[in-house]
Protein backbone atom coordinates (compact mmCIF):
# COMPACT_ATOMS: atom_id res chain seq x y z
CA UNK A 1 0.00 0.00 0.00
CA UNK A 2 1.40 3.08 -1.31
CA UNK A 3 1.91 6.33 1.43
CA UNK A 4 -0.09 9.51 0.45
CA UNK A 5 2.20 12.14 -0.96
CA UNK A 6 2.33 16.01 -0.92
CA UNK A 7 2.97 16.18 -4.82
CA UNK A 8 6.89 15.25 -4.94
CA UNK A 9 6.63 11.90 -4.34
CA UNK A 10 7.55 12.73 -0.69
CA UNK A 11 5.89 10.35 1.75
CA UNK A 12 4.09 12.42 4.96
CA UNK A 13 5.76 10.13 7.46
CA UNK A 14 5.82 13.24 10.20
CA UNK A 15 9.53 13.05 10.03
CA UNK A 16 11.74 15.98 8.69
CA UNK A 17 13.40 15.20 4.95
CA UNK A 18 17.32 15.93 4.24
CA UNK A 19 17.95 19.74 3.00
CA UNK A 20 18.67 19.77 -0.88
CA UNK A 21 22.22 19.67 -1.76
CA UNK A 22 24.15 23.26 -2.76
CA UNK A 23 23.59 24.26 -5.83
CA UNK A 24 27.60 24.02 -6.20
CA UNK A 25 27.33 20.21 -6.31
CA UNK A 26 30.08 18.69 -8.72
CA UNK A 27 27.82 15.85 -9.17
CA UNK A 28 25.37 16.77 -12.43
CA UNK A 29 21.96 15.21 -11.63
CA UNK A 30 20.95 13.16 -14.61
CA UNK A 31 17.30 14.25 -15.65
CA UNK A 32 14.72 11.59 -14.49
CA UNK A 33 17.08 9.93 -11.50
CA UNK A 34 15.96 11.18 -8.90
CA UNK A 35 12.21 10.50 -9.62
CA UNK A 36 12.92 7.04 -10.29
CA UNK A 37 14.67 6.90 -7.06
CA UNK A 38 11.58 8.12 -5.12
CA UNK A 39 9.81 5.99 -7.00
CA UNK A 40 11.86 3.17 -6.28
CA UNK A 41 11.40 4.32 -2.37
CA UNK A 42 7.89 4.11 -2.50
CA UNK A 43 7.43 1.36 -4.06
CA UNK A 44 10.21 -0.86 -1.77
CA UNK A 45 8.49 1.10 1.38
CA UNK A 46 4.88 0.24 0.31
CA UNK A 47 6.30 -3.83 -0.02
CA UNK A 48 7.84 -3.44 3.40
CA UNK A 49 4.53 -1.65 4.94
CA UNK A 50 1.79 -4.30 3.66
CA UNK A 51 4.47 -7.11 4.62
CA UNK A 52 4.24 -5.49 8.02
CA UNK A 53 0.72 -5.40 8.29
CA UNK A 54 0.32 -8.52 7.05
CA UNK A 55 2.96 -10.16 9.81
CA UNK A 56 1.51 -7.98 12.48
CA UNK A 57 -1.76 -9.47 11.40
CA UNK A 58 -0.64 -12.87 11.39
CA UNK A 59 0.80 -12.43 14.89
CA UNK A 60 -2.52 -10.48 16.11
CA UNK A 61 -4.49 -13.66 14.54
CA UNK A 62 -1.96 -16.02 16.54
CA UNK A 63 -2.11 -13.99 19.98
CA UNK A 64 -5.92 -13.87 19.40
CA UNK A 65 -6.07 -17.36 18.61
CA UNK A 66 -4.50 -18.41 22.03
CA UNK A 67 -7.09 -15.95 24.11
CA UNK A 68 -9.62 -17.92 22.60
CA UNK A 69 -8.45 -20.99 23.19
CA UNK A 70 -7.87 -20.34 26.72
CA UNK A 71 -10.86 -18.53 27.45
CA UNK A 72 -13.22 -19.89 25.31
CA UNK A 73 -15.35 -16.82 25.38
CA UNK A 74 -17.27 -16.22 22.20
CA UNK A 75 -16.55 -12.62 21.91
CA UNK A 76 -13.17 -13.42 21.36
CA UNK A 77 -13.78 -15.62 18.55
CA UNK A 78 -15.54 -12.44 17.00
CA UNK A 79 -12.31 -10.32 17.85
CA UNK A 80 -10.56 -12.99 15.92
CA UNK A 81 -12.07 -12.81 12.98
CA UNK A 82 -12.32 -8.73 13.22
CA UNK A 83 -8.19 -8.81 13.71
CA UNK A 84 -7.12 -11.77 10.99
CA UNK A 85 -8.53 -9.67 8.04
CA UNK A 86 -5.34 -6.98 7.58
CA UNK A 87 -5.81 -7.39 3.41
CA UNK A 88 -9.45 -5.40 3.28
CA UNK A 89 -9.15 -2.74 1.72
CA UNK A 90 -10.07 0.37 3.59
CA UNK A 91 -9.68 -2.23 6.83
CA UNK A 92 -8.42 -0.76 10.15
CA UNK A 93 -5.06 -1.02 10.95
CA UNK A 94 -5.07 -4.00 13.86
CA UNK A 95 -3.95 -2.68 17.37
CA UNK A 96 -1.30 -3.70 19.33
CA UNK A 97 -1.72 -7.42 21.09
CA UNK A 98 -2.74 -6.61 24.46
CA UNK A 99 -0.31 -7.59 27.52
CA UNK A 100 -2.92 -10.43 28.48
CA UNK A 101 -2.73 -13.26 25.92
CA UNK A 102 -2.70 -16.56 26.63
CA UNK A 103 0.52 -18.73 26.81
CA UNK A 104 1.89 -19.10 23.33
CA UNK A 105 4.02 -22.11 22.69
CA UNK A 106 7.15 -19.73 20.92
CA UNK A 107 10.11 -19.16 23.34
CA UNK A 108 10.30 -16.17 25.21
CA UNK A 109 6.28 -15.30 25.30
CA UNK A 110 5.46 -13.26 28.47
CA UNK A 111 3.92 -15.78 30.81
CA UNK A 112 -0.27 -14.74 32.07
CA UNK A 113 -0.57 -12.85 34.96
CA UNK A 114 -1.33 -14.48 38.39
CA UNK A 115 -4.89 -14.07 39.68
CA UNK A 116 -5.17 -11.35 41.96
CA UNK A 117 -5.90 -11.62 45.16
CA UNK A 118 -9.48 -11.02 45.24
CA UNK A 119 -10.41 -13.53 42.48
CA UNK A 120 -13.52 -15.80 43.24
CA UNK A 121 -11.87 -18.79 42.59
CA UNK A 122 -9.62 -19.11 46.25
CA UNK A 123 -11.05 -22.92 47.51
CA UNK A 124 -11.40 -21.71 50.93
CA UNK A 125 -14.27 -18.87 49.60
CA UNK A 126 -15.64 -21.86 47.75
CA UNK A 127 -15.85 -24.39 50.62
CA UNK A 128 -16.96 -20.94 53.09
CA UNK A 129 -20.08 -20.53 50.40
CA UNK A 130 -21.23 -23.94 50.40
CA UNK A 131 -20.72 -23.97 54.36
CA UNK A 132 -23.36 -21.22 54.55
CA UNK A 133 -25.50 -22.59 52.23
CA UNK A 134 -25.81 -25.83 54.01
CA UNK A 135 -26.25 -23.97 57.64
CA UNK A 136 -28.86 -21.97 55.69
CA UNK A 137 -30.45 -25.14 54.59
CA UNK A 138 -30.46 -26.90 57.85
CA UNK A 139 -32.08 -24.01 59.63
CA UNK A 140 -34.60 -22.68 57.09
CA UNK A 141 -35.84 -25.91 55.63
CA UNK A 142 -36.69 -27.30 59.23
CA UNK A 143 -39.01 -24.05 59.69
CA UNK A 144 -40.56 -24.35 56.15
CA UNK A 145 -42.05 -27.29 56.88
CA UNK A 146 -43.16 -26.67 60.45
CA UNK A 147 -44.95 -23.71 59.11
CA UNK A 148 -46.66 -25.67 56.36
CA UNK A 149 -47.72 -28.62 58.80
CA UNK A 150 -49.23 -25.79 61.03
CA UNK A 151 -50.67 -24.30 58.22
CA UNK A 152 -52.50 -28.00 57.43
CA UNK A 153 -53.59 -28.20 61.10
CA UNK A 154 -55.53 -25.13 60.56
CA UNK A 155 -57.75 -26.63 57.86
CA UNK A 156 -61.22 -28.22 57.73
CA UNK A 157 -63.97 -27.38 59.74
CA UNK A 158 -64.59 -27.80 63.69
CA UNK A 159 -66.97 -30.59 64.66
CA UNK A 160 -70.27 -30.04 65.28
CA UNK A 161 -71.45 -29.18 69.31
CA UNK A 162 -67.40 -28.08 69.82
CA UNK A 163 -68.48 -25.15 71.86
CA UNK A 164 -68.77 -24.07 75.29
CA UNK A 165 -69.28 -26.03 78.18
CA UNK A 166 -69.92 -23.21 80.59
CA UNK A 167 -66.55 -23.86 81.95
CA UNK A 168 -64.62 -21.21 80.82
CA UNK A 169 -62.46 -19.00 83.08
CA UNK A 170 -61.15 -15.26 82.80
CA UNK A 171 -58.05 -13.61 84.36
CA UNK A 172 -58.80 -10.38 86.07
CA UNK A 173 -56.09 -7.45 87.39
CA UNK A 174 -55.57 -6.62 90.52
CA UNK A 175 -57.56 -3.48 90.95
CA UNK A 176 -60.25 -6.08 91.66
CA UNK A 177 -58.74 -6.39 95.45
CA UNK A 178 -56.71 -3.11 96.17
CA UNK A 179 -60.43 -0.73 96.21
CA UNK A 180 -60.31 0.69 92.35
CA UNK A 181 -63.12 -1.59 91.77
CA UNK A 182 -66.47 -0.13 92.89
CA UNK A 183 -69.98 -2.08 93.38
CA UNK A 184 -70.73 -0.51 89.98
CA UNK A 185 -67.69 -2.39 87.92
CA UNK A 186 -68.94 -5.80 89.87
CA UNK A 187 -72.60 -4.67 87.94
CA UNK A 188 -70.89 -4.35 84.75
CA UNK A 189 -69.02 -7.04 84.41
CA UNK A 190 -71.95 -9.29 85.71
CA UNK A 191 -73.45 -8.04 82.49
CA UNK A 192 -70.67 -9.28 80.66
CA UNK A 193 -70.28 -12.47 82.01
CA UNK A 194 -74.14 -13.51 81.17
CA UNK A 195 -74.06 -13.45 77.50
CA UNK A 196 -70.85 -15.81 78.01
CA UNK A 197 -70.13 -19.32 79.44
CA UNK A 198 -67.56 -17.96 82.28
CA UNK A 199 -67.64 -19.90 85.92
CA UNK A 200 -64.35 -19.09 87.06
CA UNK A 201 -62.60 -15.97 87.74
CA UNK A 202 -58.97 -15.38 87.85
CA UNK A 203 -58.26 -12.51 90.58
CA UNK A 204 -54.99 -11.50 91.04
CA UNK A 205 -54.27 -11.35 94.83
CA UNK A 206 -50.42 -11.78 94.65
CA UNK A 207 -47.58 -11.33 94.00
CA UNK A 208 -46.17 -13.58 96.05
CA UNK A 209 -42.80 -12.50 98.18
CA UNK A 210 -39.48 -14.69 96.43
CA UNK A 211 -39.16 -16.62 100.07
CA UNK A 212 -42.87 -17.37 99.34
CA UNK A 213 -44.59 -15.13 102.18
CA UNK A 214 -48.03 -12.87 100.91
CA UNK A 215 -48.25 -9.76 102.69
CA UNK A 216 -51.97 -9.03 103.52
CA UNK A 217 -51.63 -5.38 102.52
CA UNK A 218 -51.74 -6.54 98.90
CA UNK A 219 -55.59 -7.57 98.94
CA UNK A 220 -57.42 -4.76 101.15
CA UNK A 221 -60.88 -5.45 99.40
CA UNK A 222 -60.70 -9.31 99.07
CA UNK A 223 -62.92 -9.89 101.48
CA UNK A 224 -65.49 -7.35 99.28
CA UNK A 225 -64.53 -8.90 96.00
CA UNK A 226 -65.39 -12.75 97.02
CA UNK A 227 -68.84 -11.62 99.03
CA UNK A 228 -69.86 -9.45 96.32
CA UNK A 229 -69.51 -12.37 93.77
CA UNK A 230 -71.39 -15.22 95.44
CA UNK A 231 -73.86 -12.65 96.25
CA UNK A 232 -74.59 -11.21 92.50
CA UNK A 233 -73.03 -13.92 90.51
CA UNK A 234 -74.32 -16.77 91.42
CA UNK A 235 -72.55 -20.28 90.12
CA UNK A 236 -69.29 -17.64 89.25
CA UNK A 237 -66.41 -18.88 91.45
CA UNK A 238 -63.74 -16.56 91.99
CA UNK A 239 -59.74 -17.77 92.32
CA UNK A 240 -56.70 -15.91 94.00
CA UNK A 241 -54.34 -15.58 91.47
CA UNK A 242 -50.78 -16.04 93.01
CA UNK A 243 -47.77 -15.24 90.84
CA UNK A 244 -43.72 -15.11 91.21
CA UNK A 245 -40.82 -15.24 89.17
CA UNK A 246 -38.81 -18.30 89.45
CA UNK A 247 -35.14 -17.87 90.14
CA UNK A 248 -34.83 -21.00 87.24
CA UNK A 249 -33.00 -18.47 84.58
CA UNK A 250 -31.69 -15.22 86.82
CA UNK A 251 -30.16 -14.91 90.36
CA UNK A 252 -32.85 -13.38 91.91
CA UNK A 253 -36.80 -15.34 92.39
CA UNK A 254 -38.65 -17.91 94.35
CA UNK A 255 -36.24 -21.29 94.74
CA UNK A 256 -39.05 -23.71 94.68
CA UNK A 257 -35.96 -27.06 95.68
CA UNK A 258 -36.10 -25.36 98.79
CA UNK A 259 -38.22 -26.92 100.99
CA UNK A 260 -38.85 -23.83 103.54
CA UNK A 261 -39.97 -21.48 100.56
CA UNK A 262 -42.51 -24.38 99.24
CA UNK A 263 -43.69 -24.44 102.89
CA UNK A 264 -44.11 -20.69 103.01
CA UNK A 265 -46.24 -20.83 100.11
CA UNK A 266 -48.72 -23.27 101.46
CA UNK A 267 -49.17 -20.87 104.13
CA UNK A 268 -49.38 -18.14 101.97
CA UNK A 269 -52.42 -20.55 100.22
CA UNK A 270 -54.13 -20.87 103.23
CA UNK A 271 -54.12 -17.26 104.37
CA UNK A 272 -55.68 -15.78 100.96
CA UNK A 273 -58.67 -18.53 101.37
CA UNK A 274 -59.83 -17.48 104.34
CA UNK A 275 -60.61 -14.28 102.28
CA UNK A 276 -63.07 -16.52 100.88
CA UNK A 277 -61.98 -17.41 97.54
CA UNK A 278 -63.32 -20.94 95.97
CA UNK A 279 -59.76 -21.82 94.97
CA UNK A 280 -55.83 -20.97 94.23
CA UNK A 281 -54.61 -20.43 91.23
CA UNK A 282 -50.83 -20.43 90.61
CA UNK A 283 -48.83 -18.78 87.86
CA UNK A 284 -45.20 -19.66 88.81
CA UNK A 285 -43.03 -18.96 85.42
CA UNK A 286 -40.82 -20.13 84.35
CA UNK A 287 -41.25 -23.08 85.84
CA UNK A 288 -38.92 -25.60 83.93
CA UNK A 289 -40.21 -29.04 82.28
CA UNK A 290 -39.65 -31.90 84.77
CA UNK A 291 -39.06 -29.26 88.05
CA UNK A 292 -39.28 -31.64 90.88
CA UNK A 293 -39.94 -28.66 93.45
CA UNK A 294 -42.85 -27.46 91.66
CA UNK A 295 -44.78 -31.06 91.68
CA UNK A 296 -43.69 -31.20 95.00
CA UNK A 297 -45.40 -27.83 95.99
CA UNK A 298 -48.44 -29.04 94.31
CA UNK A 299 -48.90 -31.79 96.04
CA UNK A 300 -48.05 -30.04 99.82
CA UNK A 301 -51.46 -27.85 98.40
CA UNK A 302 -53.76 -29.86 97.20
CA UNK A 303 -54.12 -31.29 100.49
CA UNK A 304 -54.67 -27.51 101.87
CA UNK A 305 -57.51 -27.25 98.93
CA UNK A 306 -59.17 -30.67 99.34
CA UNK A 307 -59.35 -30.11 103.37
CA UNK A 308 -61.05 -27.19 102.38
CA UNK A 309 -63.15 -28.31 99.42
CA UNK A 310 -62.28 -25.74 97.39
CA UNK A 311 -60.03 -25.69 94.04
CA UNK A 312 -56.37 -26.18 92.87
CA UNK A 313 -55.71 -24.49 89.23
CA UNK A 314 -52.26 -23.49 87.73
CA UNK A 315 -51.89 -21.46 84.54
CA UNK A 316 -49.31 -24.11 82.42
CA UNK A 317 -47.33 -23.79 79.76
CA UNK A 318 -47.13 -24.48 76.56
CA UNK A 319 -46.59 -28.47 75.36
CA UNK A 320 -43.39 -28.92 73.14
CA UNK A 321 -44.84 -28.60 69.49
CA UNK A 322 -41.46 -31.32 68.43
CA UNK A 323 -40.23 -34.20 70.75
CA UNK A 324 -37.85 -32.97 73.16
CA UNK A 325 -37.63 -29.17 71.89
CA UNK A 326 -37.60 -27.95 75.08
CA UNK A 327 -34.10 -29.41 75.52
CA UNK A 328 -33.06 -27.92 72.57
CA UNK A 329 -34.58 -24.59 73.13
CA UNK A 330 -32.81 -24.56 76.72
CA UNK A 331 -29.38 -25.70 75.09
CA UNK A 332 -29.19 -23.17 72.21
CA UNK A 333 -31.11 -20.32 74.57
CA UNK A 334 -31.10 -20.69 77.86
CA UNK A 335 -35.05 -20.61 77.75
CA UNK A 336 -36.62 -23.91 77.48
CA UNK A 337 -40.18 -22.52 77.10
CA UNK A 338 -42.25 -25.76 76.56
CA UNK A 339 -42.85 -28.46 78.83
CA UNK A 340 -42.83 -32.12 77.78
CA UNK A 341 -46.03 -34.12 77.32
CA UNK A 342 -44.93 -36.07 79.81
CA UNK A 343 -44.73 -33.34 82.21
CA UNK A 344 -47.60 -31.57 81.32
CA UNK A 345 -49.67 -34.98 81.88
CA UNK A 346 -47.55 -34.98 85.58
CA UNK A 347 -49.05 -31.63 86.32
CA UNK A 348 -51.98 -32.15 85.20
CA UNK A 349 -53.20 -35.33 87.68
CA UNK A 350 -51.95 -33.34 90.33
CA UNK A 351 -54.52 -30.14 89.93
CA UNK A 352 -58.59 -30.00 89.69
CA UNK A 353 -57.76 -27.49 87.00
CA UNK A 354 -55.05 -26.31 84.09
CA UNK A 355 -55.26 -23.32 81.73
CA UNK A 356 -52.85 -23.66 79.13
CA UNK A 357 -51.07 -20.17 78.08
CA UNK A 358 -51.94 -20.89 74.71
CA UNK A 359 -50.13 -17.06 73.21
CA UNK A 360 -46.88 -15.72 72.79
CA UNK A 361 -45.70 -18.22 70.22
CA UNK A 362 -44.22 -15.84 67.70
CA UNK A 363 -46.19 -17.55 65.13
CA UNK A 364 -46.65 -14.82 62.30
CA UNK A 365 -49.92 -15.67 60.65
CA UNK A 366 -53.35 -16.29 61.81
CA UNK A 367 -53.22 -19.44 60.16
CA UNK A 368 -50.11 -20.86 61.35
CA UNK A 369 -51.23 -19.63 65.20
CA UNK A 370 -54.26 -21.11 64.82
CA UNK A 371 -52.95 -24.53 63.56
CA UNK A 372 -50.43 -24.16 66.46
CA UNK A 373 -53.15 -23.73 68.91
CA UNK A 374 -55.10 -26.84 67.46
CA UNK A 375 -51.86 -29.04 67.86
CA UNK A 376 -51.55 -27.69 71.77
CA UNK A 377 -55.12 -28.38 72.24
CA UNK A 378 -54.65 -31.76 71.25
CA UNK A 379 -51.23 -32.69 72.82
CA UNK A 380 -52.94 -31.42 76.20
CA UNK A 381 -55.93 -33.35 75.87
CA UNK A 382 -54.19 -36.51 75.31
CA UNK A 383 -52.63 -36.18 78.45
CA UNK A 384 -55.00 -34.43 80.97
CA UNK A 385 -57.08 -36.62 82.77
CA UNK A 386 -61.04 -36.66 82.23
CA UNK A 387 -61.41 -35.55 85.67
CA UNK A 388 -59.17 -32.52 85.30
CA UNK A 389 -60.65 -29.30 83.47
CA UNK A 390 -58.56 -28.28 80.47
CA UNK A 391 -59.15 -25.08 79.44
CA UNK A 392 -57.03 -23.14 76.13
CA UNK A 393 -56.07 -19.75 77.29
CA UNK A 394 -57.21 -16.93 74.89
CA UNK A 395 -55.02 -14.05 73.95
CA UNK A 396 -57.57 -10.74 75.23
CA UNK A 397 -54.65 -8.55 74.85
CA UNK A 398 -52.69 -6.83 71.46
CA UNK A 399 -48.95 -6.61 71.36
CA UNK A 400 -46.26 -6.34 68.86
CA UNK A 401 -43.13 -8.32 69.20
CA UNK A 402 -40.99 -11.47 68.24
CA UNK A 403 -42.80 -13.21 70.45
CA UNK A 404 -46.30 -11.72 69.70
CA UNK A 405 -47.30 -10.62 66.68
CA UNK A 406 -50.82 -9.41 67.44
CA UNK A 407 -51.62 -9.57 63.66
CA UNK A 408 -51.60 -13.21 64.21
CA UNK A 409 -52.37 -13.92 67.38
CA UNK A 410 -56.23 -13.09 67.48
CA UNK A 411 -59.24 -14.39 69.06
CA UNK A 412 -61.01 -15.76 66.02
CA UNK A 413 -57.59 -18.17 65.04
CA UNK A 414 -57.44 -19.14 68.84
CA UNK A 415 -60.97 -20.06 69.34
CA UNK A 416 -60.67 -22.30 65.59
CA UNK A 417 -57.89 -24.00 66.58
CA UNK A 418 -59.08 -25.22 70.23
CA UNK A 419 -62.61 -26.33 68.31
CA UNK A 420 -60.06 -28.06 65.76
CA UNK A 421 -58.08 -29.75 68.08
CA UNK A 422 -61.01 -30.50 70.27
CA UNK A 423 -62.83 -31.82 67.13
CA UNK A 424 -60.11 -34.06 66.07
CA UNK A 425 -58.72 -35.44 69.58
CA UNK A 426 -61.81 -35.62 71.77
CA UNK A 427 -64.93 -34.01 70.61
CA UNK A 428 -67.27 -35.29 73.61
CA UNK A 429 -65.09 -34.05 76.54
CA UNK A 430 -66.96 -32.33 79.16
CA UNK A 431 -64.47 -30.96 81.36
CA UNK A 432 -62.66 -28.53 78.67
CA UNK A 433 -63.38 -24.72 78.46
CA UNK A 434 -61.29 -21.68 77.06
CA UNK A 435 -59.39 -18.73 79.32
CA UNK A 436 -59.87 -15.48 78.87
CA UNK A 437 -56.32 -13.17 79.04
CA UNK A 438 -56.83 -10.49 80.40
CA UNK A 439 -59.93 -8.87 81.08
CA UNK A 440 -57.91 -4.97 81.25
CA UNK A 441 -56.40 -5.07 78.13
CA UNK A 442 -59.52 -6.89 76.15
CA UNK A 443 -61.45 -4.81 73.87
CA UNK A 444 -65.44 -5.28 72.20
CA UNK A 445 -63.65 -7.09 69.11
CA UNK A 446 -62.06 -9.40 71.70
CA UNK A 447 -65.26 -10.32 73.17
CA UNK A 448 -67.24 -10.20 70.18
CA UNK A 449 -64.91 -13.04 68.86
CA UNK A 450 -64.88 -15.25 71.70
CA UNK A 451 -69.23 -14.89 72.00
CA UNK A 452 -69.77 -15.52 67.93
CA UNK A 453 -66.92 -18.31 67.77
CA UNK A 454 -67.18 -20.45 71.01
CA UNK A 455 -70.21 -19.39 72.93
CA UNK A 456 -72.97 -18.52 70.07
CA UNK A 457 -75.46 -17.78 72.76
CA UNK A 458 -78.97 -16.80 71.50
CA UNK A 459 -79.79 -13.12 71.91
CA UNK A 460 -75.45 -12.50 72.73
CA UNK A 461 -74.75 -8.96 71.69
């Protein structure tokens, strides 16, 4: 390929040309010469230009060649074909190879570049990716499909005549027995309760001292409270709630293995009924599966209540959803929050009454609360003698938190699941009824729910 010229036959190489020779030059030029020479120039540089191109596009179309070959990437193969074409007229002249080709067999080729540092490829990033992945797996998949079987539980329809019993039980504050109650609340709420199948009331009269003591300036209008309710609410008994924190997961609480703190307590049971309550009702949490001290405490006052002929109910929790999770739950937290079956059965022979505390399961749908609620209904039953009352507590009450979503945890889901797992376990039982918690925090939806769901009482507004 022939260089462009300015007219003299002078190639526009950017370069400066030789001055012309004096004009006293001894030499005579011979007319035609030196044109022939530039010709000659042109033509010998135009040879050694297109043989250039042509061997740097042989070399491009080797280097190429290799990338492609080690890569395998398709682009390249397009690059190759764009590069190995130097003959085209009006073609681009081919750049440069670039400092990254692959290793060419001739002696001397630069050798590729090491991987940097950073490069995905390390085999400790690989094994740390699948490591997560499996951990991921092993914790996510388990969940899946606990959520979908709770999800199933939650389907079909309750059996027919899975409703009230007339056994069902609220939990009431304590402004019931320190005089913020008035004769007029006592009216009120006996209008509540009559549209409802409520016998048992849930006072709280505690809390108990840790060394298991009650001081009687905690209850000044007991003694009002329990006369008032035989009087207007006939066939209502009323309970003294008692209450502690057990010293099971901090330093400080009650020490039920302690014998003189159990003994204190059955004291402390004995003192509130002469107040003239129908029964005690304990909510001792957390009180860990298999406790020995608090079956033993149990037993010291149920022979208090049967002297007396009056009632022994505990508020329980809930039953371990998997085999043994409460082990696992204590291992990997600290809080084993379930008891075992076998447990909960233990309890349960050893009271006239249990309220499961059927709420704060950090369940985060309806459905899968409700399913859960079905499965605790029927774990419970299978366990809790026909003598004993079961009764499914209720949430009355809206919070927000891991452990309660109160989008989830509603009335209506409860109430399904107990008929579901009462439908599917035990659909006769007598002795089963629903708890109500708790009557200051409940609202008209909250009662609405529990009267048009379990109770469906004629006339119920």
């Amino acid at each position: 390929m022939e260089q462009p010229t300015d007219g003299t036959g002078t190639p526009r190489r950017g370069q400066r040309t030789e001055a012309p020779a004096p004009a006293e030059a001894t030499e005579t030029e011979v007319p035609g010469a030196r044109e022939s020479e530039v010709r000659e120039s042109g033509a010998r540089e135009s040879v050694v230009r297109e043989s250039e191109v042509r061997e740097s596009g042989a070399r491009e179309c080797v280097v190429r060649e290799c990338v492609v070959r080690e890569s395998g990437a398709r682009d390249s193969v397009v690059r190759e074909s764009e590069a190995c074409e130097p003959d085209t007229p009006g073609a681009r002249e081919p750049e440069a190879p670039t400092p990254e080709a692959c290793e060419p067999d001739t002696p001397g080729a630069r050798e590729p570049e090491a991987p940097t540092p950073d490069t995905p490829r390390r085999p400790w990033l690989r094994r740390l990716r699948r490591t997560a992945l499996v951990l991921a797996l092993v914790l996510l998949v388990p969940v899946l499909a606990t959520q979908a079987a709770l999800r199933v539980s939650y389907a079909g329809d309750p059996a027919d005549g899975t409703r009230t019993r007339h056994q069902d039980a609220v939990w009431l504050g304590h402004a019931w027995v320190d005089g913020r109650k008035t004769d007029a609340d006592l009216a009120a709420l006996g209008r509540r309760l009559a549209t409802t199948g409520i016998r048992d009331l849930y006072v709280h009269t505690g809390p108990l001292e840790h060394d298991g003591t009650l001081p009687r300036g905690r209850y000044p209008k007991a003694h009002w409270l329990t006369d008032a309710v035989h009087e207007e609410l006939p066939g209502v008994r009323v309970h003294a709630w008692l209450g502690d924190v057990l010293a099971t997961e901090t330093p400080d609480g009650m020490r039920l293995e302690r014998a003189g703190t159990r003994a204190a307590v059955v004291r402390s049971a004995g003192q509130i009924l002469d107040e003239g309550f129908d029964g005690v009702h304990f909510d001792l949490e957390p009180a860990r599966s298999g406790n020995g001290g608090y079956l033993a405490l149990l037993d010291a006052v149920r022979r208090v209540t049967d002297a007396r002929n009056v009632v022994l109910s505990v508020a329980a929790h809930q039953i371990d959803p998997l085999p043994a999770l409460h082990s696992v739950a204590g291992a990997l937290t600290g809080h084993p929050k379930w008891w075992s079956q076998e447990y909960f059965g233990q309890v349960a022979r050893r009271v006239d009454q249990i309220a499961v505390m059927s709420y704060d399961t950090a369940q985060p749908l309806q459905s899968t609360y409700g399913g859960y609620v079905a499965r605790q209904t029927s774990l419970a039953l299978e366990v809790t003698p026909p003598t004993t009352d079961l009764l499914m507590g209720l949430p009355f009450y809206y919070e927000s938190d891991p452990s309660h979503w109160g989008h989830a945890e509603t009335v209506p889901a409860a109430v399904r699941g107990v008929r579901l797992g009462l439908s599917r376990t035990d659909p006769g039982r007598e002795n089963f009824g629903v708890a109500l918690y708790v009557d200051f925090a409940a609202t008209e939806a909250d009662w609405r729910a529990y009267r048009e769901g379990w109770v469906s009482a004629p006339g119920a507004s």
